[in-house]
Each structure stands twice: as structure tokens, then as C-alpha cells.
C-alpha atoms as a PDB file:
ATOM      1  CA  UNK A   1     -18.535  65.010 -98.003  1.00  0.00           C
ATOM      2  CA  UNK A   2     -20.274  62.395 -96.032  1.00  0.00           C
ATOM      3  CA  UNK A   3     -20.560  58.470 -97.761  1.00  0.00           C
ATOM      4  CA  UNK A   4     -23.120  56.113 -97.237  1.00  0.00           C
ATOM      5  CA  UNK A   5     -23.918  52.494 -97.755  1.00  0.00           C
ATOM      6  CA  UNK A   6     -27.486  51.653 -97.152  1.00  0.00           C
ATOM      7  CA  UNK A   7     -29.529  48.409 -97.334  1.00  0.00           C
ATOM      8  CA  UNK A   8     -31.246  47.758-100.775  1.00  0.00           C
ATOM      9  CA  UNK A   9     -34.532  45.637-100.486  1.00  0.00           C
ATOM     10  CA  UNK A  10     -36.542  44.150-103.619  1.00  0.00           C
ATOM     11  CA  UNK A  11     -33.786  43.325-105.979  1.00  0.00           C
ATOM     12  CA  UNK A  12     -32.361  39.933-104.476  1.00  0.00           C
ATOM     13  CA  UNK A  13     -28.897  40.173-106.477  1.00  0.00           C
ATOM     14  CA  UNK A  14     -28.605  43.749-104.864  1.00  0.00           C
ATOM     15  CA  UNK A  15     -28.228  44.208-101.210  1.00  0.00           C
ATOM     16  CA  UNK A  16     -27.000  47.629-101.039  1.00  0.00           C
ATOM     17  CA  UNK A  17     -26.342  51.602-102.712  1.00  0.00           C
ATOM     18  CA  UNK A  18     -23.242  53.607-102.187  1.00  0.00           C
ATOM     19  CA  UNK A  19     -23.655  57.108-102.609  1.00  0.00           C
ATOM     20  CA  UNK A  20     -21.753  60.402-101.243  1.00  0.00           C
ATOM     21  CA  UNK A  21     -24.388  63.603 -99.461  1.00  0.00           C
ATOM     22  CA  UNK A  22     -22.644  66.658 -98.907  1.00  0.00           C
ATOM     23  CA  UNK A  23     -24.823  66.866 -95.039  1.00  0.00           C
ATOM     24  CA  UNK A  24     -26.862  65.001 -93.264  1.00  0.00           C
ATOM     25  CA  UNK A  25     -29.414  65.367 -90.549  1.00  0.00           C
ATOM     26  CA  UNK A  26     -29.399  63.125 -87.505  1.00  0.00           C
ATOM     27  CA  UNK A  27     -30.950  62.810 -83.560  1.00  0.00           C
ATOM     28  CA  UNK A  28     -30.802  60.405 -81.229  1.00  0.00           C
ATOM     29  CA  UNK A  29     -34.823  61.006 -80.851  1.00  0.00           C
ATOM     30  CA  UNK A  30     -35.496  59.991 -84.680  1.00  0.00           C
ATOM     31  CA  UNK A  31     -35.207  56.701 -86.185  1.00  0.00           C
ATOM     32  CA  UNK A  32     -34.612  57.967 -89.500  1.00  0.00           C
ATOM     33  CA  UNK A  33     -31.224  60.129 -90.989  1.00  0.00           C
ATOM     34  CA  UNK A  34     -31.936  62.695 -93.307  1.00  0.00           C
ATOM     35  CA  UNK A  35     -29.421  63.468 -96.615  1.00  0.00           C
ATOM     36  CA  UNK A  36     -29.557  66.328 -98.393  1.00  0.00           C
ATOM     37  CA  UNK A  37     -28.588  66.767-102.107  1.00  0.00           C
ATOM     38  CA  UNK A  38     -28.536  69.979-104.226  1.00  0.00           C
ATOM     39  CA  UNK A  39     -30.520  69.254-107.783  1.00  0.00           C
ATOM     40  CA  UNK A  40     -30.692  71.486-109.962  1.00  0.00           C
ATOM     41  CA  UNK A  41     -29.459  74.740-107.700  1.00  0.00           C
ATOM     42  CA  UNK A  42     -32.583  73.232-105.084  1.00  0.00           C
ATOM     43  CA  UNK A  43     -31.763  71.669-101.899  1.00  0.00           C
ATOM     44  CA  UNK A  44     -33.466  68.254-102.061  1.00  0.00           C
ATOM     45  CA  UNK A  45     -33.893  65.857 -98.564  1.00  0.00           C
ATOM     46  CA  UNK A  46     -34.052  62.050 -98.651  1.00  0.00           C
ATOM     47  CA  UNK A  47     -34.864  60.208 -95.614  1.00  0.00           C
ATOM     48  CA  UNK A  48     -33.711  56.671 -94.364  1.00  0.00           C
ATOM     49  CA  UNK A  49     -34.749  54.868 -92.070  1.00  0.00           C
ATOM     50  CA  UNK A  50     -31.032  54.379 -89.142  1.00  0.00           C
ATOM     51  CA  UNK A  51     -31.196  50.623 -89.738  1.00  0.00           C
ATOM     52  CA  UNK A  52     -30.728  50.297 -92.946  1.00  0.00           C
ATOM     53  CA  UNK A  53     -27.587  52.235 -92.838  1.00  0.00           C
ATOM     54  CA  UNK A  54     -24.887  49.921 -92.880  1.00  0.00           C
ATOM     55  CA  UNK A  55     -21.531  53.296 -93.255  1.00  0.00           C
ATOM     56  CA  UNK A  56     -22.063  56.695 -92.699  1.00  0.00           C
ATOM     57  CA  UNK A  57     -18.676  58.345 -92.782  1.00  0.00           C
ATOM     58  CA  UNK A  58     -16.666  61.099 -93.664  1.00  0.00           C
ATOM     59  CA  UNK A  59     -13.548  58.861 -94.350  1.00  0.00           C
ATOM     60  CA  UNK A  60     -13.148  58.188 -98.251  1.00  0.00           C
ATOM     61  CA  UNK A  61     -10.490  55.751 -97.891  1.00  0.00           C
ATOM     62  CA  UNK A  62     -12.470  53.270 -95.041  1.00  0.00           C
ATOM     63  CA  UNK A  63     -15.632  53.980 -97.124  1.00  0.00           C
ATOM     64  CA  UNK A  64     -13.415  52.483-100.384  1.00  0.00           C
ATOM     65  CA  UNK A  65     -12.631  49.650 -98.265  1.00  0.00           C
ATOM     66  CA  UNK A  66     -15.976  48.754 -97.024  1.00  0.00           C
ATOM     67  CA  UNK A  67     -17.021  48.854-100.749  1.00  0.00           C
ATOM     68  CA  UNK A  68     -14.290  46.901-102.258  1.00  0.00           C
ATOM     69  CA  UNK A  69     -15.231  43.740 -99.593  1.00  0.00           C
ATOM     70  CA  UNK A  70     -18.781  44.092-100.033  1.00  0.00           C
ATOM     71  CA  UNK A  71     -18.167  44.149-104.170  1.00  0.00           C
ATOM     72  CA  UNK A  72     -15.674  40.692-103.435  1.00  0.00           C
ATOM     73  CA  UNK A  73     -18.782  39.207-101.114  1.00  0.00           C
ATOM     74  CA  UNK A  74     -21.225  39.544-103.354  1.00  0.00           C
ATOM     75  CA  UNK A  75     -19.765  38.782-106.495  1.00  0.00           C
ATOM     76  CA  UNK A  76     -18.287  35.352-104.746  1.00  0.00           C
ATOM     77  CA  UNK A  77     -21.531  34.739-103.694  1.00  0.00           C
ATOM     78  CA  UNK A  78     -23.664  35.624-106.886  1.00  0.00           C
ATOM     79  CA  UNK A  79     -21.250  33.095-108.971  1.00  0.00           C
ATOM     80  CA  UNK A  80     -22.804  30.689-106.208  1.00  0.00           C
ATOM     81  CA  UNK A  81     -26.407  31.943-106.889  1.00  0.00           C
ATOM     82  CA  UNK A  82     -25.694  31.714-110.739  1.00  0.00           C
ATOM     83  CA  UNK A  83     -24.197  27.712-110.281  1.00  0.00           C
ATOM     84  CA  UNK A  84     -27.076  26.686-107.853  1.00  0.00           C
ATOM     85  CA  UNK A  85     -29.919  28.361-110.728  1.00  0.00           C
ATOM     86  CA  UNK A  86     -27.951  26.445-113.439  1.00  0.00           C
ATOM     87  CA  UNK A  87     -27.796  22.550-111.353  1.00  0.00           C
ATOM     88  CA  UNK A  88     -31.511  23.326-110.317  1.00  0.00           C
ATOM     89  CA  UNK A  89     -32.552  24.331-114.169  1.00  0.00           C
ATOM     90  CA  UNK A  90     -30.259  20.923-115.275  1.00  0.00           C
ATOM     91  CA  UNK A  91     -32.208  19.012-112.578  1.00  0.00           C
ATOM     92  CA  UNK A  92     -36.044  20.515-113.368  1.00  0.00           C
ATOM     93  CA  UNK A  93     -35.056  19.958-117.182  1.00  0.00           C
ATOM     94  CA  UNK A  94     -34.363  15.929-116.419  1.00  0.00           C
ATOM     95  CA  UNK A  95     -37.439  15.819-114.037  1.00  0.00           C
ATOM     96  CA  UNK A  96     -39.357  17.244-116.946  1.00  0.00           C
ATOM     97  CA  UNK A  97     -37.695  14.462-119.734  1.00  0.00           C
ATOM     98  CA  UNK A  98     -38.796  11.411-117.218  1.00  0.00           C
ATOM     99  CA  UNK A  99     -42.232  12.623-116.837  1.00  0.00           C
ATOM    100  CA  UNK A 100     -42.547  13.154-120.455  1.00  0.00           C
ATOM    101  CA  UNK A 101     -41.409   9.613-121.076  1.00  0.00           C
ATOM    102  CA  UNK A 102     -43.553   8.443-118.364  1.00  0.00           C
ATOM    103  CA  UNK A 103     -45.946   9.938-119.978  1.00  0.00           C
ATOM    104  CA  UNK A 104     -45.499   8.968-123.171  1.00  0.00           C
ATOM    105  CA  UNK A 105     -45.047   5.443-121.871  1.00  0.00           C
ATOM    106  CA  UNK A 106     -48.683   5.410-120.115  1.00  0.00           C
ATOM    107  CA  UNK A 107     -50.003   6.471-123.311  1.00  0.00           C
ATOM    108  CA  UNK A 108     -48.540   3.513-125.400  1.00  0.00           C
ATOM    109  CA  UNK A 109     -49.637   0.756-123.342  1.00  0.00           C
ATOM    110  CA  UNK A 110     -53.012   2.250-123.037  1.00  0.00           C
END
């Protein structure tokens, strides 16, 4: 059994997937890996492109490892993400009470 951790792109609070393949296909000529999975009794081939594979291993216990720090990074730095969205929300909530008053101000002397 091979693992894998590969770059995730779209989701912002998710930077990568862990999964096992039992094989993989690889060449120095190709700029992509290819895994294959049995589904369903059918042999089924994903392809990635090399970059965006951060482990490919056959050792469960580094592959743990790897996993467990990446886990510890990103929850440390989603608390950040999650403390930053909560000051900024505080601080576009206040901008939004002064402008009302200021508002609301303009109005009464007019």
C-alpha cells in the first residue's frame, strides 16, 4: 500500500487529501502520477499532476507523522483565520454603526 498527500485547491480552509492506492504509475518523462483504485471489482485510474504531490510513500508510520503535523499546522493556523474573521466582522460592524449615525446625523440637521 502506497499513501499520498496531495495539494487541495478551491476550498481555502483545506490545503490537502490523504488517501492510501494500492499502485501507482510513474516516469520521469510524465508530469503527472497515475493511482489506481479497484471500485466495485473494476480497476479505476486517477491522475495527478507530480507537483501537487506533497508524500508518496510506502511507509505508514512517516506518512502518520507527516499527517499528524500538517493536522497541528492547520488547525493552529485556522484558530488564527477564525480570530482575524471575528476582529474584522467586530471592526466592519462599528464602521457600519458610525456611518449609520453619521447618517442619521446628516439627516437631522437637514
Amino acid at each position: 500500500m502506497y499513501y499520498v498527500i496531495q495539494r487541495h485547491h478551491g476550498d481555502p480552509k483545506k490545503h490537502y487529501r490523504a488517501y492510501s492506492v494500492p499502485r501507482y504509475i510513474s516516469s520521469e518523462k510524465s508530469q503527472n502520477i497515475i493511482f489506481e483504485f479497484q471500485h466495485n471489482g473494476e480497476t479505476k485510474r486517477k491522475w495527478a499532476p507530480k507537483e501537487e504531490i506533497v508524500l508518496l510513500t510506502d511507509d505508514h508510520a512517516l506518512f502518520q507523522t507527516i499527517l499528524k503535523k500538517l493536522e497541528s499546522l492547520k488547525s493552529s493556523h485556522l484558530e488564527k483565520i477564525d480570530t482575524a474573521q471575528t476582529q474584522l466582522n467586530n471592526e466592519i460592524n462599528a464602521l457600519l454603526n458610525t456611518m449609520k449615525n453619521a447618517f442619521e446625523t446628516i439627516q437631522k440637521d437637514n
